[in-house]
Protein backbone atom coordinates (compact mmCIF):
# COMPACT_ATOMS: atom_id res chain seq x y z
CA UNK A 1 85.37 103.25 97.03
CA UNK A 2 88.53 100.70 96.15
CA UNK A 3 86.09 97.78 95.86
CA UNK A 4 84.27 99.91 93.12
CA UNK A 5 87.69 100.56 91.15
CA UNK A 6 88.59 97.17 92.25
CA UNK A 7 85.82 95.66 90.25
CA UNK A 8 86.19 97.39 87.48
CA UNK A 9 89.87 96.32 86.29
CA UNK A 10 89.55 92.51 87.66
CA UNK A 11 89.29 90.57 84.77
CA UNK A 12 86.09 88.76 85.16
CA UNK A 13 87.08 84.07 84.73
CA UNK A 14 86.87 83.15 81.49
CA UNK A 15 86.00 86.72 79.62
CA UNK A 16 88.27 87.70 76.39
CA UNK A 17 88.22 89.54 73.29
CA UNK A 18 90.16 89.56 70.13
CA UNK A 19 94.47 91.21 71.23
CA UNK A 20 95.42 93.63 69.30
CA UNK A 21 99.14 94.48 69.26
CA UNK A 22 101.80 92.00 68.81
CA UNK A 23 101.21 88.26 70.55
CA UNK A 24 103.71 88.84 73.42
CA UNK A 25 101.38 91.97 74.41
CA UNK A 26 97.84 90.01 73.83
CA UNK A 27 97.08 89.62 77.67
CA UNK A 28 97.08 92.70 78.18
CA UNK A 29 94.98 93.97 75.40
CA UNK A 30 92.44 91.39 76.12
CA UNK A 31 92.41 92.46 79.93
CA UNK A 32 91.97 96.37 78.62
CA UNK A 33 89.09 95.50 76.27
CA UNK A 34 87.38 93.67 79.05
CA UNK A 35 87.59 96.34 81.42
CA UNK A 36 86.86 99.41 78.66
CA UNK A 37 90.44 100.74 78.60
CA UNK A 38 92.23 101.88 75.44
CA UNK A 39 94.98 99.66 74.81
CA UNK A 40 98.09 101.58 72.25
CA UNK A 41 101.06 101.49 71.25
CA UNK A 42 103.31 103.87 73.66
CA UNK A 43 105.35 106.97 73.07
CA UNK A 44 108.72 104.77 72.93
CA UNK A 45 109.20 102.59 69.84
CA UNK A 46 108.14 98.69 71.80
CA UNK A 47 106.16 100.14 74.53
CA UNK A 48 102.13 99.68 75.38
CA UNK A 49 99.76 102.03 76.71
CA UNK A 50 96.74 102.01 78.54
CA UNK A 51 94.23 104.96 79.03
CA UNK A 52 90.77 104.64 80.94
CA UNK A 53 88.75 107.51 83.34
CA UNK A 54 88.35 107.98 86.69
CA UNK A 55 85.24 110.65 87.46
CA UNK A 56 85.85 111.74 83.96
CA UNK A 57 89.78 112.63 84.42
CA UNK A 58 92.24 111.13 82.35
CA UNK A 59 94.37 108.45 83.19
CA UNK A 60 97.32 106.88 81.01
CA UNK A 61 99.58 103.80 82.01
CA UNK A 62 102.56 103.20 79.59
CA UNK A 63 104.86 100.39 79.97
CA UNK A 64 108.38 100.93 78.25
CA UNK A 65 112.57 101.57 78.56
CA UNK A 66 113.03 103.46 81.90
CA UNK A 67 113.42 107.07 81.95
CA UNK A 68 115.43 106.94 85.12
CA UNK A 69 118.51 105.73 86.19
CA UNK A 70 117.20 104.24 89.24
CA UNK A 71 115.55 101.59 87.07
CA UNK A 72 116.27 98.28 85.58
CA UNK A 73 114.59 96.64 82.71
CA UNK A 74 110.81 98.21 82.05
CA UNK A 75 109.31 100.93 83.77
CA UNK A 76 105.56 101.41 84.38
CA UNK A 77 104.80 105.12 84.75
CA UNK A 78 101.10 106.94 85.03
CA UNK A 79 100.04 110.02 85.08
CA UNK A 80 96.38 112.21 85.14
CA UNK A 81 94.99 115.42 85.26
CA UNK A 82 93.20 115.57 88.31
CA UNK A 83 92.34 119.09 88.80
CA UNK A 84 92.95 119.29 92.24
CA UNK A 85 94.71 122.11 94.07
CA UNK A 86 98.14 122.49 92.22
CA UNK A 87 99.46 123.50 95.81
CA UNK A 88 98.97 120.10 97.23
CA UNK A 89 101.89 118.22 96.89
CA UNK A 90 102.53 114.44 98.31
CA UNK A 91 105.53 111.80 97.49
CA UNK A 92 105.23 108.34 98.60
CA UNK A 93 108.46 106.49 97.92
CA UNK A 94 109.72 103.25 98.92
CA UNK A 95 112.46 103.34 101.62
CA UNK A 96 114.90 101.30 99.71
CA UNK A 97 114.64 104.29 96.78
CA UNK A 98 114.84 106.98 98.82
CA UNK A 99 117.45 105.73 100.61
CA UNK A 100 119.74 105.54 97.48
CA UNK A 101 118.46 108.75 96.07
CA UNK A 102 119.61 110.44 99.21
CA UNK A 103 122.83 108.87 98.74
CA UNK A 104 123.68 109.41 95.16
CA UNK A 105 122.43 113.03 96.08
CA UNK A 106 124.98 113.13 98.74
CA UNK A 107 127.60 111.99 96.93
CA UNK A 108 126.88 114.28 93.50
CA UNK A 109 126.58 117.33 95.99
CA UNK A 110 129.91 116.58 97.68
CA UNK A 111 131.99 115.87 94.50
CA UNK A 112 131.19 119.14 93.12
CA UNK A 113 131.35 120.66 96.56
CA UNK A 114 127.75 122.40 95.55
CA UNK A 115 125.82 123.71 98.51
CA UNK A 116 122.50 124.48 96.74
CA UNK A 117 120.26 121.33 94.87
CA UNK A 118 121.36 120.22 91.38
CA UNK A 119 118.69 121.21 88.91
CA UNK A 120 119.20 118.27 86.74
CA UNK A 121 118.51 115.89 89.23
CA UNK A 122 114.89 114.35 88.79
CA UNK A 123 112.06 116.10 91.04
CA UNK A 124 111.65 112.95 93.27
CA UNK A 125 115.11 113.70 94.40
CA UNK A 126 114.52 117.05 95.28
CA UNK A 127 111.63 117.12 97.04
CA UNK A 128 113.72 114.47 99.37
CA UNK A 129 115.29 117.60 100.51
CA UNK A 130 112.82 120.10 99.60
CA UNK A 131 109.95 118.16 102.26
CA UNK A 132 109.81 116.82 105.40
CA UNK A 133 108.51 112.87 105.91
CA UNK A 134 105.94 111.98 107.79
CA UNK A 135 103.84 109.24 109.27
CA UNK A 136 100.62 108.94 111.43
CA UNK A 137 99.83 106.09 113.66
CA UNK A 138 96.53 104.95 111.61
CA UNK A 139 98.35 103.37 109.09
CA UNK A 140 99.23 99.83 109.64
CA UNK A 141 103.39 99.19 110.91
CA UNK A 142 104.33 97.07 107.84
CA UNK A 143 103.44 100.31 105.50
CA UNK A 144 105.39 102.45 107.04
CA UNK A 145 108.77 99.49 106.84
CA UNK A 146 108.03 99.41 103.04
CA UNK A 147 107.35 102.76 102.24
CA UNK A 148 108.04 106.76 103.30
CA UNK A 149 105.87 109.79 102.59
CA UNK A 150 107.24 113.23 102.36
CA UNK A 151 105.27 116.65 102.08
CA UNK A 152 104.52 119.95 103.35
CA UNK A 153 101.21 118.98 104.60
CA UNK A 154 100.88 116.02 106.82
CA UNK A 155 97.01 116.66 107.15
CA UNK A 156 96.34 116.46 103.36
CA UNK A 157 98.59 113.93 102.80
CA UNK A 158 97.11 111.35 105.28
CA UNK A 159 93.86 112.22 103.63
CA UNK A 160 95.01 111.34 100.36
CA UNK A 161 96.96 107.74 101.23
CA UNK A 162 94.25 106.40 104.10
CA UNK A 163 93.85 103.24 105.20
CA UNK A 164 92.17 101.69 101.59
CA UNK A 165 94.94 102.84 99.59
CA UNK A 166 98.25 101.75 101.99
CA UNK A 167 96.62 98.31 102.04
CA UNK A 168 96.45 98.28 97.88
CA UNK A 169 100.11 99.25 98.26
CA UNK A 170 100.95 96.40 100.98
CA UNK A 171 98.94 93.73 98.97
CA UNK A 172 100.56 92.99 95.90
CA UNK A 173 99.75 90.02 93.97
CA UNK A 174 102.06 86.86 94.75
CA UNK A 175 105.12 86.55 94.08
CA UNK A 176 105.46 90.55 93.82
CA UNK A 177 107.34 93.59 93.78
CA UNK A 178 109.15 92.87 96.78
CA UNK A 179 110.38 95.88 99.14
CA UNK A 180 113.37 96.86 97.03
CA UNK A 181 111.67 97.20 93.90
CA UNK A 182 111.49 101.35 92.83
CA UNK A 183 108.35 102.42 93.38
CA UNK A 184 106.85 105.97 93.52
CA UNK A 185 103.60 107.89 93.62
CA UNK A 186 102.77 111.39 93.86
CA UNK A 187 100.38 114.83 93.74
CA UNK A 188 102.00 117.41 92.51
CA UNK A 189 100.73 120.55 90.27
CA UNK A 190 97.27 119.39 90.13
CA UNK A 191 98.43 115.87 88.70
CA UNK A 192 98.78 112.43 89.82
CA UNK A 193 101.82 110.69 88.77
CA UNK A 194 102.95 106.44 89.57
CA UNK A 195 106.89 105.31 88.77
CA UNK A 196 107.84 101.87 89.15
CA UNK A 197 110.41 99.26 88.12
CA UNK A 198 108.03 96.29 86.40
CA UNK A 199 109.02 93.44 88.22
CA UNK A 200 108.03 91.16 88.35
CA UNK A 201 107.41 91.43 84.69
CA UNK A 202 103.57 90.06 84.79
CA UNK A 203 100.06 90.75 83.99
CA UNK A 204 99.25 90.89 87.54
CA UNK A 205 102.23 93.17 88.78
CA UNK A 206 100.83 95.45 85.70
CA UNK A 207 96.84 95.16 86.43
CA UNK A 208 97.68 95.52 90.18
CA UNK A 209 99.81 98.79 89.43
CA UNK A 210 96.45 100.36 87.57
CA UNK A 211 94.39 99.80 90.14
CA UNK A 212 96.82 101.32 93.13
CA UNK A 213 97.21 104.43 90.62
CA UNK A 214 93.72 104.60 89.38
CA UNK A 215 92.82 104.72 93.73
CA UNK A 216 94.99 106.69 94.26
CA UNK A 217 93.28 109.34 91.79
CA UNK A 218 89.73 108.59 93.37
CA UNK A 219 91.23 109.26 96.53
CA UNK A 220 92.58 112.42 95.58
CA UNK A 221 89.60 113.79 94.26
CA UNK A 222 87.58 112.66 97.08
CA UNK A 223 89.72 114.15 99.59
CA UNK A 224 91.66 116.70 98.71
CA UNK A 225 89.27 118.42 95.84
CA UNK A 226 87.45 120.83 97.78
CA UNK A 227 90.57 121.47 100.91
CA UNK A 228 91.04 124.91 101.88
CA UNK A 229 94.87 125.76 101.73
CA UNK A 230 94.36 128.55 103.71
């Protein structure tokens, strides 16, 4: 299954087509139109876009200013329709985040001496509280040092993030986001959804970040499409 999606967003040696977009953004359009994505100008003003299918769902990739604090420089954020149950929900965060998340929720909810969750924190930060983390022993040691999963259902989850996709998320192109850089992924409402800090700032970092998200969907469908929640 991740060899398939694998295949189809490596650039094949020596393969091109005419960039559109401004020059600084030409590598990417020419990896797009090699690989059949739609390659756009984003919803922020300097921003990219990139929109492709997987088993006929929707995906979009935009690369822009960060939407969350958390964030320095660019952000590359993903999101697609999957259609799967909207009661299966998933996070998988990297420790480093959701250690400060937990902190800076710590420290809002003791300033204002509130004993409930603050609304207008963003929904990664509540489902920190809201779910429980997890881990099961057939996913590699190393995985589990970089990265934390939190949901209501342990069984689903380990379905969707199984051996094929932890490894995408272990083996990032050299140099690489190392294991500070924000990163997020998760199911929630029928949707997939990727967050991440883009850094390093490179074609690989960017092509490498598609192809985790763009697995991750396939492995959502695959698994999780036809689970009973009963």
């Amino acid at each position: 299954m991740f060899d398939r999606i694998k295949k189809a967003l490596a650039r094949p040696a020596g393969e091109s087509s005419e960039p559109r977009g401004c020059d600084g953004d030409a590598p990417i359009s020419e990896w797009a139109a090699t690989r059949g994505l739609v390659f756009s100008a984003g919803e922020q003003a300097g921003s990219v876009a990139l929109e492709g299918k997987v088993h006929g769902r929707r995906w979009r990739l935009e690369r822009g200013r960060p939407t969350r604090d958390y964030i320095v420089g660019e952000e590359l954020r993903a999101r697609a329709q999957l259609g799967v149950h909207e009661d299966i929900a998933a996070m998988v965060i990297n420790r480093s985040l959701s250690d400060r998340l937990e902190q800076k929720a710590y420290e809002r909810s003791t300033h204002s001496l509130q004993t409930t969750i603050d609304s207008n924190l963003p929904h990664e930060v509540r489902w920190l509280a809201m779910y429980r983390e997890t881990a099961w022993q057939s996913l590699p040691e190393a995985f589990w040092n970089r990265y934390s999963v939190y949901t209501d259902r342990p069984d689903l989850a380990s379905s969707w993030i199984d051996g094929g996709l932890a490894a995408l998320m272990l083996d990032w192109p050299k140099p690489g986001p190392s294991n500070d850089v924000p990163f997020m992924m998760l199911l929630m409402q029928g949707k997939a959804y990727l967050r991440m800090e883009y850094r390093p700032a490179d074609l690989a970092t960017l092509q490498h970040a598609a192809l985790i998200f763009t697995s991750a969907c396939e492995s959502a469908l695959s698994s999780a499409l036809d689970v009973s929640l009963d």
